[in-house]
N, C-alpha and C. Protein backbone atom coordinates (compact mmCIF):
# COMPACT_ATOMS: atom_id res chain seq x y z
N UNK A 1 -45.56 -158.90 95.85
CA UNK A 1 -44.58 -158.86 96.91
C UNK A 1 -43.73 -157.59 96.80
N UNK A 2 -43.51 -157.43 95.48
CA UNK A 2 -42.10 -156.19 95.17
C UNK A 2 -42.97 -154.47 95.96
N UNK A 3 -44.86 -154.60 95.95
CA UNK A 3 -45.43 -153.46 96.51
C UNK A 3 -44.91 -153.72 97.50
N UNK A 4 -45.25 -154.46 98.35
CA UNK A 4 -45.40 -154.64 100.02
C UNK A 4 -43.80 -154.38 100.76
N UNK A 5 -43.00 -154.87 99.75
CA UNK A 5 -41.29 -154.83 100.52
C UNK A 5 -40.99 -153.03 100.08
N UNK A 6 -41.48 -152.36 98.89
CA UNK A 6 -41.58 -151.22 99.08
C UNK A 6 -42.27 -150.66 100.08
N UNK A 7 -43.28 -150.87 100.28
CA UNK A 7 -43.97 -150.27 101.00
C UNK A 7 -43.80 -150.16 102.40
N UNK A 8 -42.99 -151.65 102.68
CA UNK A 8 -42.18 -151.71 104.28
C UNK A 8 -41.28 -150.60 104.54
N UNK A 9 -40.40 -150.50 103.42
CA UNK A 9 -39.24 -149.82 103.32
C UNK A 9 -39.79 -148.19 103.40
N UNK A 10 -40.68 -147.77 102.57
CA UNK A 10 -40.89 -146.33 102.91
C UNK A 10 -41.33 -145.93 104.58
N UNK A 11 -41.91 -147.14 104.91
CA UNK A 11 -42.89 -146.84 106.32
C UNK A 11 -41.33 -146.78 107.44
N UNK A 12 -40.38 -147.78 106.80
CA UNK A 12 -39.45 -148.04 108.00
C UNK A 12 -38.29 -146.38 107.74
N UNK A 13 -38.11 -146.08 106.57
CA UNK A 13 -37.55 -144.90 105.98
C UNK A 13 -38.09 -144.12 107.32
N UNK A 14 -39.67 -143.64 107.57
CA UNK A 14 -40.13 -142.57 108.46
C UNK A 14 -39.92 -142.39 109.61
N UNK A 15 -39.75 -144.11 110.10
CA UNK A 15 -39.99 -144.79 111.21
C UNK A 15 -38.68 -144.05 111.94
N UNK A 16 -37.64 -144.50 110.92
CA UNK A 16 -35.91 -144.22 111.23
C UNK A 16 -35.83 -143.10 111.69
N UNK A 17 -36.58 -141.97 110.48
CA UNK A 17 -36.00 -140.76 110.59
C UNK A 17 -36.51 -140.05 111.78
N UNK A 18 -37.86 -140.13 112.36
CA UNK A 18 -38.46 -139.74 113.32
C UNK A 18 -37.87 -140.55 114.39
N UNK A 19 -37.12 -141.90 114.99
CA UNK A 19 -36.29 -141.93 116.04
C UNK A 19 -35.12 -141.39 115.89
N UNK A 20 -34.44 -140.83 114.90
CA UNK A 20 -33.07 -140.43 114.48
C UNK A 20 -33.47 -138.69 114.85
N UNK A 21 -34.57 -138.15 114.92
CA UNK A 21 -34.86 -136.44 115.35
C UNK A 21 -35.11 -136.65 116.82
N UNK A 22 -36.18 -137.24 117.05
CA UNK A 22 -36.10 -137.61 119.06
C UNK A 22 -34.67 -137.93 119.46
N UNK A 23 -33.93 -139.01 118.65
CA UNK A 23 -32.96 -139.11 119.45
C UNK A 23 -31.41 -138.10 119.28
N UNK A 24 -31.60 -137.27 118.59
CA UNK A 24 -30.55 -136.70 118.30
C UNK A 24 -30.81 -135.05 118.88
N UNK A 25 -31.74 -134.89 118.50
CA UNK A 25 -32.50 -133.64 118.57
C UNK A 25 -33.37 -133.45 119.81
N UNK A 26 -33.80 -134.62 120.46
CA UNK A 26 -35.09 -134.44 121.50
C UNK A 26 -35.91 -133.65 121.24
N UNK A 27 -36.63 -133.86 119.59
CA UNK A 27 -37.78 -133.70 118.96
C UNK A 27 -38.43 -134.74 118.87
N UNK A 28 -40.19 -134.47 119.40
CA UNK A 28 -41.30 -135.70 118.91
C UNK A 28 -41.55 -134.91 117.61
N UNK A 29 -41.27 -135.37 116.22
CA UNK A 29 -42.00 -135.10 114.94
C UNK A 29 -43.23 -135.43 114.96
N UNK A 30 -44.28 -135.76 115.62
CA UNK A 30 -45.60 -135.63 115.51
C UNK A 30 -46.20 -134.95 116.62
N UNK A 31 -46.98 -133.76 115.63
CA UNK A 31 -47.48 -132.95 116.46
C UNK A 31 -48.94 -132.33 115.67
N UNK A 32 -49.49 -133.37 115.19
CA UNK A 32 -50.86 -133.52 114.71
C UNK A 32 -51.58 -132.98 115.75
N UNK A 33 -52.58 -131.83 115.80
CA UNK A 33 -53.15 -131.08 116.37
C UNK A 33 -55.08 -132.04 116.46
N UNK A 34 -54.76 -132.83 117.33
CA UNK A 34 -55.98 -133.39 116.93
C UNK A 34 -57.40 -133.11 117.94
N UNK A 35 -56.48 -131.95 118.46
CA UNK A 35 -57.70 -130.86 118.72
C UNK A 35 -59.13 -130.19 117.89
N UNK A 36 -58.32 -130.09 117.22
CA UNK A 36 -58.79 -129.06 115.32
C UNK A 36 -59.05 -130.04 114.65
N UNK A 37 -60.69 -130.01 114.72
CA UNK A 37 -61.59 -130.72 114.08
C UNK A 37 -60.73 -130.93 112.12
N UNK A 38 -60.53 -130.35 111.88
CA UNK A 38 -59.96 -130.12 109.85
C UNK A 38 -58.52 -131.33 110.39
N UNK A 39 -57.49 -131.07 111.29
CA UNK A 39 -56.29 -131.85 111.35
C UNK A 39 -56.60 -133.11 111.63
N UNK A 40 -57.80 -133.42 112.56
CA UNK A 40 -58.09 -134.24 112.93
C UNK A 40 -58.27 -135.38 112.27
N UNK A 41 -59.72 -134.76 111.60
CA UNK A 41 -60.13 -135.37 109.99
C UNK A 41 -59.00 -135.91 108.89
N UNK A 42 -58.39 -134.90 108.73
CA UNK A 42 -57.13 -135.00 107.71
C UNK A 42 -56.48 -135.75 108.45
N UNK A 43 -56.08 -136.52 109.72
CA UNK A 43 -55.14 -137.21 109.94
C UNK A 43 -56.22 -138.80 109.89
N UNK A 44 -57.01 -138.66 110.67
CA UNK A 44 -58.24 -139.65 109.97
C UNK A 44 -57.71 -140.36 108.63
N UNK A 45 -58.16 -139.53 107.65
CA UNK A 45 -58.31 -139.89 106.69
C UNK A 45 -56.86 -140.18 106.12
N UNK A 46 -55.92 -139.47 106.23
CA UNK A 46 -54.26 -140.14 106.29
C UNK A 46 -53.87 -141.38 106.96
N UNK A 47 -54.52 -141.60 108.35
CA UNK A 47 -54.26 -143.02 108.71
C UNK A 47 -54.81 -144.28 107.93
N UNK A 48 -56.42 -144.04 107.50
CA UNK A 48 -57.13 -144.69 106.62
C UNK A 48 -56.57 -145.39 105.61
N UNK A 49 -56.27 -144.24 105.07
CA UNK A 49 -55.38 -143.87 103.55
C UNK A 49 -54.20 -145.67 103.82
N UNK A 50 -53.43 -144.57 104.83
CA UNK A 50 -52.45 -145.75 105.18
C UNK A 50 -51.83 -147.01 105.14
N UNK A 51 -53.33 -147.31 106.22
CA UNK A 51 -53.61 -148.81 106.73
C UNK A 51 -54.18 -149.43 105.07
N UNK A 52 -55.12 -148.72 104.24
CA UNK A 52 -55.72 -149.53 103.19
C UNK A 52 -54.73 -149.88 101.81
N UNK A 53 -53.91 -149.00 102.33
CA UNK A 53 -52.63 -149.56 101.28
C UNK A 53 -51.39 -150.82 101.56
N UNK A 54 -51.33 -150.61 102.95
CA UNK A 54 -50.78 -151.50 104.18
C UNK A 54 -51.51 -153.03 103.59
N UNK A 55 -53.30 -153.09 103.67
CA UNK A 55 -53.80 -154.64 103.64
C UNK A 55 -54.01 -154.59 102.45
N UNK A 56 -53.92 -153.56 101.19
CA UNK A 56 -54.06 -153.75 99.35
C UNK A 56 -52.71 -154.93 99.18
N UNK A 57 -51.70 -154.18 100.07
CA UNK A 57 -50.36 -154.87 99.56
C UNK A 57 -49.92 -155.82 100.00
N UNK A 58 -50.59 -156.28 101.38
CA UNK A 58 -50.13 -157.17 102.19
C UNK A 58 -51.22 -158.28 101.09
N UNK A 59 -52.92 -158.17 101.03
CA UNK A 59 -53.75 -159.12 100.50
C UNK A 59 -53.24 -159.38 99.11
N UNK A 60 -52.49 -158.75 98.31
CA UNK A 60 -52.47 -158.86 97.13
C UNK A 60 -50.59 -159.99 96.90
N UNK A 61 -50.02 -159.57 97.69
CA UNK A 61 -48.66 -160.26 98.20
C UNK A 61 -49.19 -162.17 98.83
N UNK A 62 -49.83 -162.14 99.15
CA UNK A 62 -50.20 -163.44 99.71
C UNK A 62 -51.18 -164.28 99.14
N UNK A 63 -52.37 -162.98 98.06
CA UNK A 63 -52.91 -164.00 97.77
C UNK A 63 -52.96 -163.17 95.90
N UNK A 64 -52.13 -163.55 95.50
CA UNK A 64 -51.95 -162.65 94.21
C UNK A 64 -53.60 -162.65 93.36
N UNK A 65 -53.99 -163.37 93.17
CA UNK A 65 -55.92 -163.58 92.42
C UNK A 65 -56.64 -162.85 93.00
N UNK A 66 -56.38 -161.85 94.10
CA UNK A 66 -57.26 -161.08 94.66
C UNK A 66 -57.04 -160.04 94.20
N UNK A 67 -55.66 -159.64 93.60
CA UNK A 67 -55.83 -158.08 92.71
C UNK A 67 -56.83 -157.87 91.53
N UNK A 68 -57.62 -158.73 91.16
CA UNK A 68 -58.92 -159.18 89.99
C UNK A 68 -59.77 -158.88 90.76
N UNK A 69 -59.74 -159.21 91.93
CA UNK A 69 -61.14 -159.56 92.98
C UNK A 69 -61.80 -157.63 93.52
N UNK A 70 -59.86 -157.50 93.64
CA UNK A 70 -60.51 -155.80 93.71
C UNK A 70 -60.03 -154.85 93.09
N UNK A 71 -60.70 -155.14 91.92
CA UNK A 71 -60.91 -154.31 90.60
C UNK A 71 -59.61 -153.85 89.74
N UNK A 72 -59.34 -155.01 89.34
CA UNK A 72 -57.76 -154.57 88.50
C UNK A 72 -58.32 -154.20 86.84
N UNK A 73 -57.59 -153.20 86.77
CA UNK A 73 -58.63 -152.68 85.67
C UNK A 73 -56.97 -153.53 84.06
N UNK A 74 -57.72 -154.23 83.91
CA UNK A 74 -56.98 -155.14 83.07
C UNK A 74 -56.19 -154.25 81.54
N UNK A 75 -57.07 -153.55 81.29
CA UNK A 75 -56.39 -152.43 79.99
C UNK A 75 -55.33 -151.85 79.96
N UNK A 76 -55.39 -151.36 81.64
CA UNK A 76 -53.81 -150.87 81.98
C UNK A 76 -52.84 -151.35 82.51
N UNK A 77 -52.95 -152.70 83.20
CA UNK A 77 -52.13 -153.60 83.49
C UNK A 77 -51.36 -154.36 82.40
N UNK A 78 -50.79 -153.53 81.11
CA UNK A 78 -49.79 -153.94 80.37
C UNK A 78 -48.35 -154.15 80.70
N UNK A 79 -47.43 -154.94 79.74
CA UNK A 79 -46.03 -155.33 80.19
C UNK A 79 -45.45 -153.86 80.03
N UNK A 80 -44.67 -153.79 81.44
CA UNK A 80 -43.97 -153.07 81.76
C UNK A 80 -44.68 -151.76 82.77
N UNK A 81 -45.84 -152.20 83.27
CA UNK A 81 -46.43 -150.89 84.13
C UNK A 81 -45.86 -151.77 85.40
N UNK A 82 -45.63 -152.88 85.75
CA UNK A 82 -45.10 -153.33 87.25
C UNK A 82 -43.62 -153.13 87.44
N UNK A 83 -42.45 -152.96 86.17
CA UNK A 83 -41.41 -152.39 86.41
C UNK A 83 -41.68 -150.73 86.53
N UNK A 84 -42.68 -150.08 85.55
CA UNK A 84 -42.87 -148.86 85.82
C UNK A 84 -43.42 -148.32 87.10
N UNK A 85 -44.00 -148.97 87.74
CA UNK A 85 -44.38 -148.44 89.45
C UNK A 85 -43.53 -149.02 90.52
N UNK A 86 -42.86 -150.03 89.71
CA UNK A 86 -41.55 -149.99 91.06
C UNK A 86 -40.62 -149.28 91.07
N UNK A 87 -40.18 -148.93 90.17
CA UNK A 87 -39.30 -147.87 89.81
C UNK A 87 -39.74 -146.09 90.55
N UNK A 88 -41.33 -146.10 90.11
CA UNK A 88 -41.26 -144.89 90.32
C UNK A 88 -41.70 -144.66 92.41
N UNK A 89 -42.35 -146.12 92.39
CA UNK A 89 -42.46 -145.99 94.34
C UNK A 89 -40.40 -146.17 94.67
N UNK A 90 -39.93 -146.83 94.39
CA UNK A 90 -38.25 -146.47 94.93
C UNK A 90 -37.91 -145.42 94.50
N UNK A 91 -38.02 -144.74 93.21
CA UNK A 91 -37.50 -143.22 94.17
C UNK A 91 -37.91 -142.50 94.53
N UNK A 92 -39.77 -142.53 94.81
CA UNK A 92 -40.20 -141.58 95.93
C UNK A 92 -39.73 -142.10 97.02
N UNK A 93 -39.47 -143.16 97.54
CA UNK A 93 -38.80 -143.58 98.74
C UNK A 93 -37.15 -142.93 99.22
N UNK A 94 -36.61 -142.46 97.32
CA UNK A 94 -35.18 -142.05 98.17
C UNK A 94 -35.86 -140.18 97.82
N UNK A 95 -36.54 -140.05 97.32
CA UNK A 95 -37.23 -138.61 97.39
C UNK A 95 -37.32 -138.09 98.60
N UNK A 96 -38.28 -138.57 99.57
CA UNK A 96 -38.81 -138.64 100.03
C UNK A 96 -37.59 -138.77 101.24
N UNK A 97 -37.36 -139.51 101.44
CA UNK A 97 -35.85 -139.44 102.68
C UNK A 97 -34.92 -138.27 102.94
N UNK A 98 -34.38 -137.77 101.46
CA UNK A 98 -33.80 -136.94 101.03
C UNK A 98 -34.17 -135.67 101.72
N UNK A 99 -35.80 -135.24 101.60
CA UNK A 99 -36.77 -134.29 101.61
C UNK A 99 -36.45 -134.37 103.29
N UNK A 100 -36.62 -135.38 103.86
CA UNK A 100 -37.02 -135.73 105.54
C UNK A 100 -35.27 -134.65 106.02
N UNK A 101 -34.53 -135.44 105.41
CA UNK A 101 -33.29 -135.15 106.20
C UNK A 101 -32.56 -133.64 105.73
N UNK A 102 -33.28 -133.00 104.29
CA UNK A 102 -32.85 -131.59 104.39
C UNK A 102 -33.72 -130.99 105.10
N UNK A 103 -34.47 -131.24 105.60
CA UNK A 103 -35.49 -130.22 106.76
C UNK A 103 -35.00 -130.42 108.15
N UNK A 104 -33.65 -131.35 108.16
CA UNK A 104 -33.21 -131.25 109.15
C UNK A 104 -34.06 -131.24 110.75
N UNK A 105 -33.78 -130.57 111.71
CA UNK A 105 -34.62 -130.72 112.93
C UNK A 105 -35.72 -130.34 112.55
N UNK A 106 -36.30 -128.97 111.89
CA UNK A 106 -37.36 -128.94 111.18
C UNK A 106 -38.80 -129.80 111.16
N UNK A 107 -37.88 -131.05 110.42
CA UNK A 107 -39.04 -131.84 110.03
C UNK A 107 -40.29 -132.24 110.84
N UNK A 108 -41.50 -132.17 110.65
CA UNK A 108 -42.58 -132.58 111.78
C UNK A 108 -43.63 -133.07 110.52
N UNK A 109 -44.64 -134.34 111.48
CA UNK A 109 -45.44 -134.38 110.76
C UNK A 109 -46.78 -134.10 111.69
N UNK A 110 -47.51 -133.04 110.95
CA UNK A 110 -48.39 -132.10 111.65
C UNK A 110 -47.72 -130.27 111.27
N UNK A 111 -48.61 -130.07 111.88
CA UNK A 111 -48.02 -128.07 111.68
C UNK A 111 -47.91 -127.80 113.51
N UNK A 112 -46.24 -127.55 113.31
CA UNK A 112 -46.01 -127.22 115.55
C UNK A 112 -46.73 -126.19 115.81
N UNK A 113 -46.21 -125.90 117.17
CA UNK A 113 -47.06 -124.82 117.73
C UNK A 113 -45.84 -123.48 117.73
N UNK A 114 -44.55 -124.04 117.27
CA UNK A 114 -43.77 -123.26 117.53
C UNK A 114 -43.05 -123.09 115.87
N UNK A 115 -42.45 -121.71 115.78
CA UNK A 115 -42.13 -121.94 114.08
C UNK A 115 -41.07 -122.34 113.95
N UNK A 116 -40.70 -123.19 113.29
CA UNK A 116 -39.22 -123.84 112.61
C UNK A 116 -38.58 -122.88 111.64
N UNK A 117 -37.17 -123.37 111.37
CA UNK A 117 -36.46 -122.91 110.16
C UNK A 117 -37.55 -122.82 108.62
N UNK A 118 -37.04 -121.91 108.08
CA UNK A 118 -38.37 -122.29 106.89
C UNK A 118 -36.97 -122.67 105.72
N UNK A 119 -37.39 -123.77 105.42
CA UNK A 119 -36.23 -124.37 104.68
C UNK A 119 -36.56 -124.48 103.04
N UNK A 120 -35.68 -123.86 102.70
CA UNK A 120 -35.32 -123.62 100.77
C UNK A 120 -34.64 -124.07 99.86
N UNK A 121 -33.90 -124.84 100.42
CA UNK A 121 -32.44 -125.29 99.50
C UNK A 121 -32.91 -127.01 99.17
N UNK A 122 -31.79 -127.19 98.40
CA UNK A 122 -32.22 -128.62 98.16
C UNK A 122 -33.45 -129.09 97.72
N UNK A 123 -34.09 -129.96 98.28
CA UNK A 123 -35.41 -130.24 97.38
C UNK A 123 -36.30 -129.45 97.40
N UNK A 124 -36.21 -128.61 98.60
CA UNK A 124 -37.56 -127.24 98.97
C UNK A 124 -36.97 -126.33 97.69
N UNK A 125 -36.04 -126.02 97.21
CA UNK A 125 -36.06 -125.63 96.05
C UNK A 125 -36.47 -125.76 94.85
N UNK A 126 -37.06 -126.93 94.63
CA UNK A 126 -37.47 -127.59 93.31
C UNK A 126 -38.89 -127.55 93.67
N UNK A 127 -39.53 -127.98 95.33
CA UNK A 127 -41.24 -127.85 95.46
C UNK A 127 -41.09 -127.61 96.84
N UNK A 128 -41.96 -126.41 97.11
CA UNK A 128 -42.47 -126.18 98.43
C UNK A 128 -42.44 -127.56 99.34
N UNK A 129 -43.31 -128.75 98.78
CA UNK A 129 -43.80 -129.75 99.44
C UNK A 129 -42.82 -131.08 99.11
N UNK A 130 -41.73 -131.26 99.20
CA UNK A 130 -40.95 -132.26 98.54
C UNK A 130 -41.56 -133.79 99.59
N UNK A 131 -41.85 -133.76 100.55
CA UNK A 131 -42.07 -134.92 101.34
C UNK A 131 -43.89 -135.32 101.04
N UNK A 132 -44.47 -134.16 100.76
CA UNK A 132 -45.94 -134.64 100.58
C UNK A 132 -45.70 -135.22 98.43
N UNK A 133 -44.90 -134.41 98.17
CA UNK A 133 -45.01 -134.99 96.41
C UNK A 133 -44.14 -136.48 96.82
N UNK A 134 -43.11 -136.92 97.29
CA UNK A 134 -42.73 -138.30 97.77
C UNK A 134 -43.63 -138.95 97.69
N UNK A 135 -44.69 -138.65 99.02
CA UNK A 135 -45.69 -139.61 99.55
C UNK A 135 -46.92 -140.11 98.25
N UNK A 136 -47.18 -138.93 97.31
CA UNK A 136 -47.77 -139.07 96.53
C UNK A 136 -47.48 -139.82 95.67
N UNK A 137 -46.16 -139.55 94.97
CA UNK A 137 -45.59 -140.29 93.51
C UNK A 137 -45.30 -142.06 94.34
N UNK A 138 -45.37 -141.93 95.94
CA UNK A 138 -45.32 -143.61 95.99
C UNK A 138 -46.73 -143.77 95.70
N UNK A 139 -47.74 -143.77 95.76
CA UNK A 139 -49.09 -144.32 95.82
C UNK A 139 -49.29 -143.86 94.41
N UNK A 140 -48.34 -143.01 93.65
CA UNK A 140 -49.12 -143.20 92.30
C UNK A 140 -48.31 -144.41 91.24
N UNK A 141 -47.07 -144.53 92.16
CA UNK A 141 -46.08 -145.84 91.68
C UNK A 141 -47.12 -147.25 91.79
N UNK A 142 -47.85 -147.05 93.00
CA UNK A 142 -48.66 -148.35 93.76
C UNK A 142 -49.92 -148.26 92.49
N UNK A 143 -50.16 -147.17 91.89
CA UNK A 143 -51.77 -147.09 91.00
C UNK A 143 -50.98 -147.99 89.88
N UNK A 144 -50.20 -147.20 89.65
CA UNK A 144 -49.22 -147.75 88.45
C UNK A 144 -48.80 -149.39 88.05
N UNK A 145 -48.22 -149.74 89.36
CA UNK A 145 -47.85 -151.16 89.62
C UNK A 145 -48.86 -152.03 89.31
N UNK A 146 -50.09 -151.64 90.32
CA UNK A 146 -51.55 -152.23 90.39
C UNK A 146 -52.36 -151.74 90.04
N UNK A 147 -52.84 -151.57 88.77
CA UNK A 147 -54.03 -150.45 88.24
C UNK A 147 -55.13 -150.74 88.69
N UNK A 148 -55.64 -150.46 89.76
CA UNK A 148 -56.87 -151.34 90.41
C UNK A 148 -58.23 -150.08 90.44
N UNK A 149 -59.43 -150.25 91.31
CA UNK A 149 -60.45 -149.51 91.77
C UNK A 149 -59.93 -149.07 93.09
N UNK A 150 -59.11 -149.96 93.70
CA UNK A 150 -58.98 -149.59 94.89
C UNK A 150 -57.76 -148.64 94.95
N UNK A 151 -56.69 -148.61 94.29
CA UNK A 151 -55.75 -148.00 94.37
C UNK A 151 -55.80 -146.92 93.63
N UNK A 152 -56.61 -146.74 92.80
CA UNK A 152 -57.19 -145.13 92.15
C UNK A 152 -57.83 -144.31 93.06
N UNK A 153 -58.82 -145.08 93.77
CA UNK A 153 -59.74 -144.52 94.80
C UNK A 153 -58.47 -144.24 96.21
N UNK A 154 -57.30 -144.82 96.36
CA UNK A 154 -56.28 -144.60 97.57
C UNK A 154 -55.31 -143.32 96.97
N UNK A 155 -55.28 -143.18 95.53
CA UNK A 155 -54.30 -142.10 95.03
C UNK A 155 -55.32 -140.52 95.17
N UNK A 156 -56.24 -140.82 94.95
CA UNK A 156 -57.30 -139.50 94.93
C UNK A 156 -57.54 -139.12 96.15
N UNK A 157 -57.57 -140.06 97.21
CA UNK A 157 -57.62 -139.73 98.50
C UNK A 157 -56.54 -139.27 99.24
N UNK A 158 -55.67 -139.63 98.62
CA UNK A 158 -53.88 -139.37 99.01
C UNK A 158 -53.75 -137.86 98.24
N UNK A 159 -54.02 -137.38 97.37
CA UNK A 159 -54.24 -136.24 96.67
C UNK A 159 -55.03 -135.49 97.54
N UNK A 160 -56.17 -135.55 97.45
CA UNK A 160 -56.80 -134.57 98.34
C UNK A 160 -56.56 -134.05 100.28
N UNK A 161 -56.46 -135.49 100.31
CA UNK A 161 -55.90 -135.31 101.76
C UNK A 161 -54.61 -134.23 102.12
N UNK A 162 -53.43 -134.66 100.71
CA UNK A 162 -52.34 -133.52 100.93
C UNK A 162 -52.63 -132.81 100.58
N UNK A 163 -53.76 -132.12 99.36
CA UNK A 163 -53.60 -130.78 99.14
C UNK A 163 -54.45 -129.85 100.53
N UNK A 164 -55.35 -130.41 101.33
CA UNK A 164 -56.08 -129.76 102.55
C UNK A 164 -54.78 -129.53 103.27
N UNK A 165 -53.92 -130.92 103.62
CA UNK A 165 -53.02 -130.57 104.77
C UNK A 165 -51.69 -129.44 104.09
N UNK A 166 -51.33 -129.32 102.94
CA UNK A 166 -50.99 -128.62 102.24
C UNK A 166 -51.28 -126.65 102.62
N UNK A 167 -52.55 -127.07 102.10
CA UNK A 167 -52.81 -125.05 102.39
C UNK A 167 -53.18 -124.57 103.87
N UNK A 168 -53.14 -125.77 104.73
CA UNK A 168 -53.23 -125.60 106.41
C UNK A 168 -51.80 -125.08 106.33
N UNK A 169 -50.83 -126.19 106.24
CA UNK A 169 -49.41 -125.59 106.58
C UNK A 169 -49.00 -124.64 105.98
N UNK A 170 -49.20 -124.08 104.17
CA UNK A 170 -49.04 -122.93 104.07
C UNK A 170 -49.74 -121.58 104.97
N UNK A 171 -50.83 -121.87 105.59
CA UNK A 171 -51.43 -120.66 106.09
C UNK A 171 -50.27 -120.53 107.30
N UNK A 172 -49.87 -121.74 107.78
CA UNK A 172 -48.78 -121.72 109.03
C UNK A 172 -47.41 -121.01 108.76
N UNK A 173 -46.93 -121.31 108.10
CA UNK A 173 -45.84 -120.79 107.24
C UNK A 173 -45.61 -119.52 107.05
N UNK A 174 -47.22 -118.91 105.97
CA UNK A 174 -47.09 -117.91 105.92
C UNK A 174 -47.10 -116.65 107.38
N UNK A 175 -47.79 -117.25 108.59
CA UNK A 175 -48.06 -116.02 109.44
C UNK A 175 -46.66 -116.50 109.98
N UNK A 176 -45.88 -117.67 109.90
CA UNK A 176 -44.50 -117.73 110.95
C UNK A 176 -43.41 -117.08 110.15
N UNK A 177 -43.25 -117.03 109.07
CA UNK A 177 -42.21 -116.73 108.27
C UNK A 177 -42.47 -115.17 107.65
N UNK A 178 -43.82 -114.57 107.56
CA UNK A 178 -44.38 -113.11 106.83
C UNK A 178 -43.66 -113.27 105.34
N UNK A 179 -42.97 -112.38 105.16
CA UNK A 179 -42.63 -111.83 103.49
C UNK A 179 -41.42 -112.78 103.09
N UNK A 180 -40.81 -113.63 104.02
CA UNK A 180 -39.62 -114.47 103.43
C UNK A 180 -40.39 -115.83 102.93
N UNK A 181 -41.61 -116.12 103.78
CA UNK A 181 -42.16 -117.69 103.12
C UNK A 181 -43.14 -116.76 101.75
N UNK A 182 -43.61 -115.33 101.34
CA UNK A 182 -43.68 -115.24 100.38
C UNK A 182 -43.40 -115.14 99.56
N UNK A 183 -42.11 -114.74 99.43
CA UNK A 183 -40.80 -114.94 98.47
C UNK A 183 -40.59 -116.15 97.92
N UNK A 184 -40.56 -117.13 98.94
CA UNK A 184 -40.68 -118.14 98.71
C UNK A 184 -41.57 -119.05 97.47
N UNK A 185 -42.91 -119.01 98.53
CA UNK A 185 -43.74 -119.17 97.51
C UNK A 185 -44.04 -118.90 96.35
N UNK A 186 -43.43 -117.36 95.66
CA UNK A 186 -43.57 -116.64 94.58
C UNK A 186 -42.40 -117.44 93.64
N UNK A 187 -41.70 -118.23 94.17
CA UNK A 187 -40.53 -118.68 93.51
C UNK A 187 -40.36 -120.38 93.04
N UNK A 188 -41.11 -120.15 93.94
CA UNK A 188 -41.29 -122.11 94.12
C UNK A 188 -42.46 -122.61 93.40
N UNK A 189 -42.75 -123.60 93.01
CA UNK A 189 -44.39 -124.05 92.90
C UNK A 189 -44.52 -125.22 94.20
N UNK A 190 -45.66 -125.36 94.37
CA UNK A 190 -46.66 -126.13 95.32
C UNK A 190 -46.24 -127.40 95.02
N UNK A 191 -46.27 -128.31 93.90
CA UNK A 191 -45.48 -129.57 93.80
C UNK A 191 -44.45 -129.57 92.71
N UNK A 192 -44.12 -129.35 92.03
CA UNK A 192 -43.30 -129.60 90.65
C UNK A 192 -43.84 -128.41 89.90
């Protein structure tokens, strides 16, 4: 149950912040280009991603004997890895918020057509990607919580998926911003 009420909470966290930019800002934050076969895919496979963590947590919340059923790898399910992945999915959840609201109007999920502020301070100071390392350290809180087949196989896919959508938006970055997003980059690392 303690995954799934996290897991509400991060989804409703996005939910907020993206009516809180339309309505303040009269910004749509999604602007997934699903023209472009690569964004397309990558959003594909991000919704996927999603939804299979959505019914891991919902099936495993309702019917607890089914985290055995899909593949709880029992060695690592020792005392104290279910306080250790709740802990670490709540504060990618306040990570992760944090990240949303210093990018200010900024924030989009997708790469726009138009260039934004290129934002540095605050958590973009510590990682280029502060909202994609969020999204990550929750699903590696969720591997953690639930050491399963399925949730190893949802963290690797959650990995790869951001590092593609990752060097898309750096290529964006770099032609909108020229020598200040390389400064940047030269200063920053990619996650931590």
């Amino acid at each position: 149950m303690t995954a799934l009420l996290l897991g509400l909470v991060f989804v409703a966290v996005t939910l907020v912040r993206s009516f809180w930019l339309w309505h303040t800002d009269g910004v749509n934050p999604y602007v997934i280009d699903h023209r472009d076969p690569l964004f397309r895919f990558v959003g594909q496979v991000f919704a996927t991603v999603v939804g299979a963590l959505i019914v891991y947590c919902l099936t495993i919340a309702i019917q607890p004997e089914m985290e055995q059923a899909l593949g709880l790898i029992t060695w690592a399910n020792v005392d104290g890895t279910r306080w250790a992945g709740a802990t670490l999915m709540a504060t990618a959840i306040v990570w992760t918020a944090y990240a949303q609201f210093a990018m200010g109007s900024s924030w989009r999920i997708g790469i726009p057509e138009e260039a934004t502020a290129l934002r540095t301070h605050g958590p973009f100071a510590l990682s280029r990607n502060p909202i994609f390392l969020g999204m990550l350290a929750f699903v590696a809180g969720l591997t953690i919580w639930s050491p399963s087949a399925v949730t190893l196989a949802l963290l690797v896919a959650t990995y790869i998926s951001l590092e593609v959508q990752v060097r898309s938006e750096e290529a964006f970055l770099e032609g909108a911003h020229g020598q200040s997003y390389r400064d940047y980059r030269a200063r920053v690392r990619r996650w931590i």
